[in-house]
N, C-alpha and C. Protein backbone atom coordinates (compact mmCIF):
# COMPACT_ATOMS: atom_id res chain seq x y z
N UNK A 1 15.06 -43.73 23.91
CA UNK A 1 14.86 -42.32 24.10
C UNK A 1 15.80 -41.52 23.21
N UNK A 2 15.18 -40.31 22.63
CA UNK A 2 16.29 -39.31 22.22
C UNK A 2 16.97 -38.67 22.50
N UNK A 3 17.98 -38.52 22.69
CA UNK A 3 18.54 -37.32 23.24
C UNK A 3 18.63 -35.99 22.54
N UNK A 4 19.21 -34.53 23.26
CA UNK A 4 19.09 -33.85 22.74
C UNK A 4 20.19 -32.91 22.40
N UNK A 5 20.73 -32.44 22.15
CA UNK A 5 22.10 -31.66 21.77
C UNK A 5 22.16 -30.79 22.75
N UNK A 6 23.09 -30.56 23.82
CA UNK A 6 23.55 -29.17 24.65
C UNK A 6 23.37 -28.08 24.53
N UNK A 7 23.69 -27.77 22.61
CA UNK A 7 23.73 -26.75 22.14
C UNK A 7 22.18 -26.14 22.06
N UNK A 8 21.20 -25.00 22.53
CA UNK A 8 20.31 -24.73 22.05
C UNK A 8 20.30 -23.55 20.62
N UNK A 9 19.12 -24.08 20.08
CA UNK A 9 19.32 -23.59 18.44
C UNK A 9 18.84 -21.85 19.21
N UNK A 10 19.50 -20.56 18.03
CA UNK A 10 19.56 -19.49 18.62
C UNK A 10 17.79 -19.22 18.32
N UNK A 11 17.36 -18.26 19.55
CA UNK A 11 15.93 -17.70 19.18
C UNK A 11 15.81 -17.18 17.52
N UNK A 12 14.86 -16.94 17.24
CA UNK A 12 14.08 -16.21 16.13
C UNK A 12 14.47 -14.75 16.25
N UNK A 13 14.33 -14.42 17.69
CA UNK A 13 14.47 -12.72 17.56
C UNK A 13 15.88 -12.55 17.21
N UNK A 14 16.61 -13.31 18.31
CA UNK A 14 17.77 -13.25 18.01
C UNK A 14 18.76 -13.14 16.16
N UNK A 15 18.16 -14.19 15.54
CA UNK A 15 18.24 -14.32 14.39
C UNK A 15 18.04 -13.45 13.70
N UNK A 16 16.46 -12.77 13.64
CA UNK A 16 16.16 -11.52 12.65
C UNK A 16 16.89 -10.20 13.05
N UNK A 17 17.26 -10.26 14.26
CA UNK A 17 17.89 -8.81 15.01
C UNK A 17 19.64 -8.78 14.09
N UNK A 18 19.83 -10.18 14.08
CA UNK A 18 21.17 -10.23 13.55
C UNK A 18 21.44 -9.64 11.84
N UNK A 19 19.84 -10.38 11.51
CA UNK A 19 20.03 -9.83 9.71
C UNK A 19 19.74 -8.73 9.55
N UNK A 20 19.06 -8.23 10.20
CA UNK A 20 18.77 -6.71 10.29
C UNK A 20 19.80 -5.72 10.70
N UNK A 21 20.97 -6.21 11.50
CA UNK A 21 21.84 -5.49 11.90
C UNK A 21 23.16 -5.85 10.77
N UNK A 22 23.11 -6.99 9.95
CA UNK A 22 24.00 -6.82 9.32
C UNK A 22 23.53 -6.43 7.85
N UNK A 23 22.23 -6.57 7.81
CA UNK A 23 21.79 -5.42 6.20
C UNK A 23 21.84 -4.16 6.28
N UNK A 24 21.87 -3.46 7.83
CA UNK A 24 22.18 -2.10 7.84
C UNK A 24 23.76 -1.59 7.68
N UNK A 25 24.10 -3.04 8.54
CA UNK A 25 25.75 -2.63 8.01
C UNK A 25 26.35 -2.32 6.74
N UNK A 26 25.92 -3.63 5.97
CA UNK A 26 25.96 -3.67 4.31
C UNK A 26 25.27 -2.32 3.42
N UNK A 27 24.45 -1.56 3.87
CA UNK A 27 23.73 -0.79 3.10
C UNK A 27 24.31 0.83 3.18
N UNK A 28 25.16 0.71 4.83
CA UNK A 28 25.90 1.51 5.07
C UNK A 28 27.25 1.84 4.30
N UNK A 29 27.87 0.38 4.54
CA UNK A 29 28.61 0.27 3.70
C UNK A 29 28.70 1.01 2.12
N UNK A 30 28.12 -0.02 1.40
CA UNK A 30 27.70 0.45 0.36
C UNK A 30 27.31 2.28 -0.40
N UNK A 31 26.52 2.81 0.82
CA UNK A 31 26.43 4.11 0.59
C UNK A 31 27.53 4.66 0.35
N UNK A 32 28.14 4.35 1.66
CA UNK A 32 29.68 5.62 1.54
C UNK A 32 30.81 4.68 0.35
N UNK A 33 30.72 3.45 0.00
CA UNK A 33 31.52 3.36 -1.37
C UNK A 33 30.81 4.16 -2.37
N UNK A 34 29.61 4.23 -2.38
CA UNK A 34 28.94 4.79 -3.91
C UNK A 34 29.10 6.78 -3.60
N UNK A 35 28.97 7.05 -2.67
CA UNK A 35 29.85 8.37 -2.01
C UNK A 35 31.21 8.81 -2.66
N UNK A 36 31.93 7.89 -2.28
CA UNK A 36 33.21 7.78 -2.56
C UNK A 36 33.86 8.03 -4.06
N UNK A 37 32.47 7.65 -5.16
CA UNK A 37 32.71 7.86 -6.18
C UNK A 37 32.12 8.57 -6.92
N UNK A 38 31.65 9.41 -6.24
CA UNK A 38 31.41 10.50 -6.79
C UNK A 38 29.78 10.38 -6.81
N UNK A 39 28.63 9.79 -6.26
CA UNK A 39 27.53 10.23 -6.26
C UNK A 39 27.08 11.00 -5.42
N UNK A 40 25.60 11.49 -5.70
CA UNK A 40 25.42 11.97 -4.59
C UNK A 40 24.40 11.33 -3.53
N UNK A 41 24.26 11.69 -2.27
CA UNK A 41 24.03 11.01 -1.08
C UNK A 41 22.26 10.57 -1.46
N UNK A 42 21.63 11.22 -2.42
CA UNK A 42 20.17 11.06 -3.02
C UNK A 42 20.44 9.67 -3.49
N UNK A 43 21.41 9.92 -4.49
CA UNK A 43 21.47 9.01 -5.89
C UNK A 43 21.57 7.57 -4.76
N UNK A 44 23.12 7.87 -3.94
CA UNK A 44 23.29 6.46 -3.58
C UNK A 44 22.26 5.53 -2.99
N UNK A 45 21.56 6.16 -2.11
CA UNK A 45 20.17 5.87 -1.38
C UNK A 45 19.37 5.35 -2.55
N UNK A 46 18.98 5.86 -3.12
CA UNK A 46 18.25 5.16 -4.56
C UNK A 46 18.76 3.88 -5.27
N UNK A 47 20.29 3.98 -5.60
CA UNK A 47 20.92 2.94 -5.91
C UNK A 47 20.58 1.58 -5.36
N UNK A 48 20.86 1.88 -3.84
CA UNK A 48 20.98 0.88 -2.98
C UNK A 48 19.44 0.19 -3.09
N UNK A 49 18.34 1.16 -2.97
CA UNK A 49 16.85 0.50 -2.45
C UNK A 49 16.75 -0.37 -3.99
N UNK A 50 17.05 -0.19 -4.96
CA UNK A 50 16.57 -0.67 -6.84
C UNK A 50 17.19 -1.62 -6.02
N UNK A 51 18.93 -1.88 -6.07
CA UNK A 51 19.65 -3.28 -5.67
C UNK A 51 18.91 -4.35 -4.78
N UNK A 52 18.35 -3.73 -3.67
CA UNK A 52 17.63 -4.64 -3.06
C UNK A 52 16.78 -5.22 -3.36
N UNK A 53 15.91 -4.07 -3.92
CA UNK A 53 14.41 -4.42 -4.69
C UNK A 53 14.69 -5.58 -5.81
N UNK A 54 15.59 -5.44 -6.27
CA UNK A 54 16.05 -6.48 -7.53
C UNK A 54 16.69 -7.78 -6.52
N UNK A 55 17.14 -7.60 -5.60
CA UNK A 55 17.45 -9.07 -4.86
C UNK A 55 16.37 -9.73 -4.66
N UNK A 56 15.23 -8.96 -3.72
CA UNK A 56 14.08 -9.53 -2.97
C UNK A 56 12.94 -10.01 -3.81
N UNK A 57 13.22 -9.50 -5.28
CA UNK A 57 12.07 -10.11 -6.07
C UNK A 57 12.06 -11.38 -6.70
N UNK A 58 13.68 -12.19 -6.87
CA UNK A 58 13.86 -13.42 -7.33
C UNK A 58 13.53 -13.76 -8.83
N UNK A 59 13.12 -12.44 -9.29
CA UNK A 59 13.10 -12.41 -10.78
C UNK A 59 14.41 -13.14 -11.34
N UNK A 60 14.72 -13.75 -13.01
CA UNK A 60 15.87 -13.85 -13.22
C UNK A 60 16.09 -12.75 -14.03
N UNK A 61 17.51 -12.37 -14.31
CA UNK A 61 18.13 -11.05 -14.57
C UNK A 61 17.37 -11.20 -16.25
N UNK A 62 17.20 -10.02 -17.01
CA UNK A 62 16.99 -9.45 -17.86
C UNK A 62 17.88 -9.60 -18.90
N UNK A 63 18.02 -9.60 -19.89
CA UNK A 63 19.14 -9.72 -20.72
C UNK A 63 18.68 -9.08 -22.19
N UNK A 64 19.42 -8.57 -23.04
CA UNK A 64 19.22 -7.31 -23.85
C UNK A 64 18.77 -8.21 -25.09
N UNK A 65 17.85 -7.84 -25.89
CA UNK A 65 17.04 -8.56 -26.80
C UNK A 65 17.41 -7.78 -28.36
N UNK A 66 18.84 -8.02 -28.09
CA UNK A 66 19.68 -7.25 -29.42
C UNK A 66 19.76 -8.72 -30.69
N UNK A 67 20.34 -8.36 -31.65
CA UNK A 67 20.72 -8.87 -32.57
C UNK A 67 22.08 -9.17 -32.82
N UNK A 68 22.85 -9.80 -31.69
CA UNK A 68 24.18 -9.56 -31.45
C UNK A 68 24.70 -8.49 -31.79
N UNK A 69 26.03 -8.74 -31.91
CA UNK A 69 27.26 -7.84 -32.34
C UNK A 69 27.88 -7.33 -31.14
């Protein structure tokens, strides 16, 4: 027979409630640093959604199609 570990693995809700509560933290965050330096509360909001948008797409980064120097 198998046994089974004590520990039960955490729910699903539980889980997504957690990433959701700590991407709001992070995004919060983030605002009031980009605040802090002087943007404005439009800009930072914008900042932040591109950053994400560029995480969640898994594209690889872009790189400048210069001729050195």
């Amino acid at each position: 027979m198998t046994e089974q570990s004590p520990e039960k693995q955490p729910s699903a809700f539980k889980q997504e409630w957690e990433a959701k509560k700590l991407l709001k933290k992070t995004k919060k965050k983030a605002k009031k640093s980009l605040l802090e330096r002087g943007h404005s509360p439009r800009e930072a909001t914008g900042m932040i959604k591109q950053a994400l948008k560029n995480i969640q797409s898994n594209k690889p980064i872009k790189r400048a199609a210069g001729r050195g120097g």
